[in-house]
N, C-alpha and C. Protein backbone atom coordinates (compact mmCIF):
# COMPACT_ATOMS: atom_id res chain seq x y z
N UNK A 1 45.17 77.47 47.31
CA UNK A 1 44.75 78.16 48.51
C UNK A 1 43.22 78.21 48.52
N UNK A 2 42.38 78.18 49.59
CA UNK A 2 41.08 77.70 50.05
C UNK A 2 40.68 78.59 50.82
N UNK A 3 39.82 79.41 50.93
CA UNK A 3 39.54 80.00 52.06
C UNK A 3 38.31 79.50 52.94
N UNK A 4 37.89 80.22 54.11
CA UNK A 4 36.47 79.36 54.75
C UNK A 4 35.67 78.99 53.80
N UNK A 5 35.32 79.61 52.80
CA UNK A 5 33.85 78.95 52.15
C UNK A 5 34.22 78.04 51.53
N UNK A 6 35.15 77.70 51.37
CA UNK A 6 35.48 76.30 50.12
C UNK A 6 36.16 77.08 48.63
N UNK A 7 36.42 78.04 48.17
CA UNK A 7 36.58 78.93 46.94
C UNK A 7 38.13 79.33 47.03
N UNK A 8 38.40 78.50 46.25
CA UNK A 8 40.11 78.91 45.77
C UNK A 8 40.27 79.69 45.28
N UNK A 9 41.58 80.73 46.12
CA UNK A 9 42.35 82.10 45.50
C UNK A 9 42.73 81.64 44.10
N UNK A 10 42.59 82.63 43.48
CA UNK A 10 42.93 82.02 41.46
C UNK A 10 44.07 83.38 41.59
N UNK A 11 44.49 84.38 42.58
CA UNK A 11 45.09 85.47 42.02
C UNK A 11 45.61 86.14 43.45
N UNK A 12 47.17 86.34 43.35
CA UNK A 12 47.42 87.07 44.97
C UNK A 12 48.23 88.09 44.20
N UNK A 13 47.60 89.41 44.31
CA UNK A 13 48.11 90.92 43.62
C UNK A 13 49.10 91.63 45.31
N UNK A 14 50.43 90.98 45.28
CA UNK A 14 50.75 91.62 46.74
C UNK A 14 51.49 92.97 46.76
N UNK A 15 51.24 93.75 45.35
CA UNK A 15 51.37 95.25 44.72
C UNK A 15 50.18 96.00 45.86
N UNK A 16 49.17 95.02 45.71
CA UNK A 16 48.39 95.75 46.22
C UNK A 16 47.51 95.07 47.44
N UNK A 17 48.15 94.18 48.00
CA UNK A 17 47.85 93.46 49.49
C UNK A 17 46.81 92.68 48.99
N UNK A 18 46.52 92.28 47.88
CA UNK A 18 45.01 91.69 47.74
C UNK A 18 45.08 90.31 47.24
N UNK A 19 43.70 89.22 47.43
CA UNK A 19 43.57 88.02 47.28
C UNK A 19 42.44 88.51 45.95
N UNK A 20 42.42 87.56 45.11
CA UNK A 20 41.11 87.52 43.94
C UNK A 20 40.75 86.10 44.18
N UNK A 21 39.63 85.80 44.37
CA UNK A 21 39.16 83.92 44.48
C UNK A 21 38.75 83.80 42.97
N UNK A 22 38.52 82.87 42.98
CA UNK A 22 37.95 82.27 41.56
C UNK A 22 36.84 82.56 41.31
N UNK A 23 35.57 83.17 42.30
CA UNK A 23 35.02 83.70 42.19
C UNK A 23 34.68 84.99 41.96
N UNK A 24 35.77 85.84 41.74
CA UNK A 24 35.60 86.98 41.66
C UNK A 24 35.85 87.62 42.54
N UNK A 25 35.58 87.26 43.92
CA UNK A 25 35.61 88.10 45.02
C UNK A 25 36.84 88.69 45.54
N UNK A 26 37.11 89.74 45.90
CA UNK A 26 38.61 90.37 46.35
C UNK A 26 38.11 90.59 48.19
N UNK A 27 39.64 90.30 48.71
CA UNK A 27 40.14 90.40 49.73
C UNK A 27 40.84 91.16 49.91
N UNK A 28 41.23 92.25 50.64
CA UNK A 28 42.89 92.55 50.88
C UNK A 28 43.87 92.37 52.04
N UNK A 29 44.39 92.34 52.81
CA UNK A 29 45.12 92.33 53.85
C UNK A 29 46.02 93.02 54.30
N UNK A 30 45.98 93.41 55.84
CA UNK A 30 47.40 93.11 55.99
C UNK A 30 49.13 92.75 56.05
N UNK A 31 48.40 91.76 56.43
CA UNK A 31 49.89 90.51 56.41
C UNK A 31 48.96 89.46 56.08
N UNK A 32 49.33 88.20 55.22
CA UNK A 32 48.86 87.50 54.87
C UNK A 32 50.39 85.91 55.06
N UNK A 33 49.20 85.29 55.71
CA UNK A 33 50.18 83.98 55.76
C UNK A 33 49.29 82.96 55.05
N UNK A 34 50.34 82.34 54.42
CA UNK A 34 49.92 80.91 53.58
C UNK A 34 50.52 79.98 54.25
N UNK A 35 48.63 79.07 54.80
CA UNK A 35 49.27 77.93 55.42
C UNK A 35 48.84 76.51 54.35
N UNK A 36 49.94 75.74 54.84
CA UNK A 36 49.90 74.59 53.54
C UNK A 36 48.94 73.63 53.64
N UNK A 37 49.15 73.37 55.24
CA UNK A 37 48.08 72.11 55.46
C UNK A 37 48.38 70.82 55.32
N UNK A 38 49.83 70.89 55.27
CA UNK A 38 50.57 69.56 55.60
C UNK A 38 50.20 68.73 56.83
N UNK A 39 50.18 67.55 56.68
CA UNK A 39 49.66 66.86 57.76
C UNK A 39 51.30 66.21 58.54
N UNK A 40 51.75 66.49 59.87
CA UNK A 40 52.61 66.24 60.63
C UNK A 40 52.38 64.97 61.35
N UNK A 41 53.56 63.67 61.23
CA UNK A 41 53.55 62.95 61.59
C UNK A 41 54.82 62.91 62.30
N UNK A 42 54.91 63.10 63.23
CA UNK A 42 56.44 63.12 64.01
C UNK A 42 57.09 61.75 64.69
N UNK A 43 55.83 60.98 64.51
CA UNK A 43 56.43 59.60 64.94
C UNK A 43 57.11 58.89 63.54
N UNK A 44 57.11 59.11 62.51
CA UNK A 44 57.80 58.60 60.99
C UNK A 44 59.39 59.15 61.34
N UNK A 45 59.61 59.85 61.93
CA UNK A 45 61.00 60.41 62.00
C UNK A 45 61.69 59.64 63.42
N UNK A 46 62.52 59.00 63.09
CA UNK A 46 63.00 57.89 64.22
C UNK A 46 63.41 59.08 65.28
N UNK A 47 64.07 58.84 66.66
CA UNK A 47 64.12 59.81 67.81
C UNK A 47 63.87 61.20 67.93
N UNK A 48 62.64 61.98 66.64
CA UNK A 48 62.13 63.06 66.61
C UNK A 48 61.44 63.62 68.11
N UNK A 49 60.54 62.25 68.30
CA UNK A 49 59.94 63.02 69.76
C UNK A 49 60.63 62.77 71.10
N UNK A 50 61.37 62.37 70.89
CA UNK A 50 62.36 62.20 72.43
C UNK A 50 63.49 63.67 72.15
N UNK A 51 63.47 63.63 70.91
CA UNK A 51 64.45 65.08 70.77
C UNK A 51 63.51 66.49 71.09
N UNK A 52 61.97 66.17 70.17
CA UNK A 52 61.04 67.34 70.37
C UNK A 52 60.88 67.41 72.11
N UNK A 53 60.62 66.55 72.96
CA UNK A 53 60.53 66.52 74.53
C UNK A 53 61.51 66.56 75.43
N UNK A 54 62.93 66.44 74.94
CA UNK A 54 64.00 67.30 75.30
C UNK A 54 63.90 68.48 75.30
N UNK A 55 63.79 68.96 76.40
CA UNK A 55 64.29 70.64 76.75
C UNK A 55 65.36 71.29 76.30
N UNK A 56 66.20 70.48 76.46
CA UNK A 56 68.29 70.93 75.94
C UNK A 56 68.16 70.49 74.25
N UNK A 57 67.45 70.23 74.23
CA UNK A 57 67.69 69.68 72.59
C UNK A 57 66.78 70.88 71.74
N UNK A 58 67.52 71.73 70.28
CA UNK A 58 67.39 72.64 69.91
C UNK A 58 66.02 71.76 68.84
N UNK A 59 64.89 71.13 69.19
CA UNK A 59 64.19 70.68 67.73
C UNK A 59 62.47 71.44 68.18
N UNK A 60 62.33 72.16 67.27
CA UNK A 60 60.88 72.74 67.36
C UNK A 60 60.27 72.50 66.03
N UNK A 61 58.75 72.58 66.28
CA UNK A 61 57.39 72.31 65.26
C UNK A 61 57.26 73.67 64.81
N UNK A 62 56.42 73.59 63.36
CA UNK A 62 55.47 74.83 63.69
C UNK A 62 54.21 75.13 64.62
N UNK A 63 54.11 74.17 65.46
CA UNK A 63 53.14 74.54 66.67
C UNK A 63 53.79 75.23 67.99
N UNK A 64 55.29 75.37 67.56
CA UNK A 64 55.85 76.70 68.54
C UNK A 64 56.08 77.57 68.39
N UNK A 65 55.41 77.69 67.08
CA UNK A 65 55.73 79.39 66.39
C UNK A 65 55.16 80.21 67.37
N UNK A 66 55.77 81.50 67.83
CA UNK A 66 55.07 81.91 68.40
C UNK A 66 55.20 82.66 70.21
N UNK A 67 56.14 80.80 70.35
CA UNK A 67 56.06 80.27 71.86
C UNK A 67 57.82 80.03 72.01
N UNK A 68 58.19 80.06 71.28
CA UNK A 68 59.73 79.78 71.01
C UNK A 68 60.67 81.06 71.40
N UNK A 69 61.44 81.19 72.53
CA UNK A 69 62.46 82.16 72.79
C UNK A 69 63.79 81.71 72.53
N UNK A 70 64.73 82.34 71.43
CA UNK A 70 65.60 82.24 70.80
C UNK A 70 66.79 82.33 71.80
């Protein structure tokens, strides 16, 4: 995990909501989401985007988190 400056979390204490970087520095939070940073290629998956651009068809991204009514 990376945050803006470039300095990787070395420590997530979620006893106590907090990030430690490798630098020393503490954070705490909230809610804290870990994003991975996977890179999405939806054309590698054969009829993925004709299913994702189907309306009637149940297939969502994580770019509909959010936007998605169940």
């Amino acid at each position: 995990m990376v945050n803006s400056d470039g300095v990787s979390a070395s420590l997530i204490v979620p006893e106590e909501n907090k990030i430690i970087l490798e630098n020393g520095r503490e954070f705490e939070y909230d809610v804290l989401m870990i994003a991975s940073g996977i890179g999405e290629d939806f054309d590698k998956i054969q009829g993925f985007r004709e299913a994702l651009e189907d309306g009637d068809c149940p297939v969502y991204t994580t770019r509909d988190f959010g936007t998605t009514k169940v």
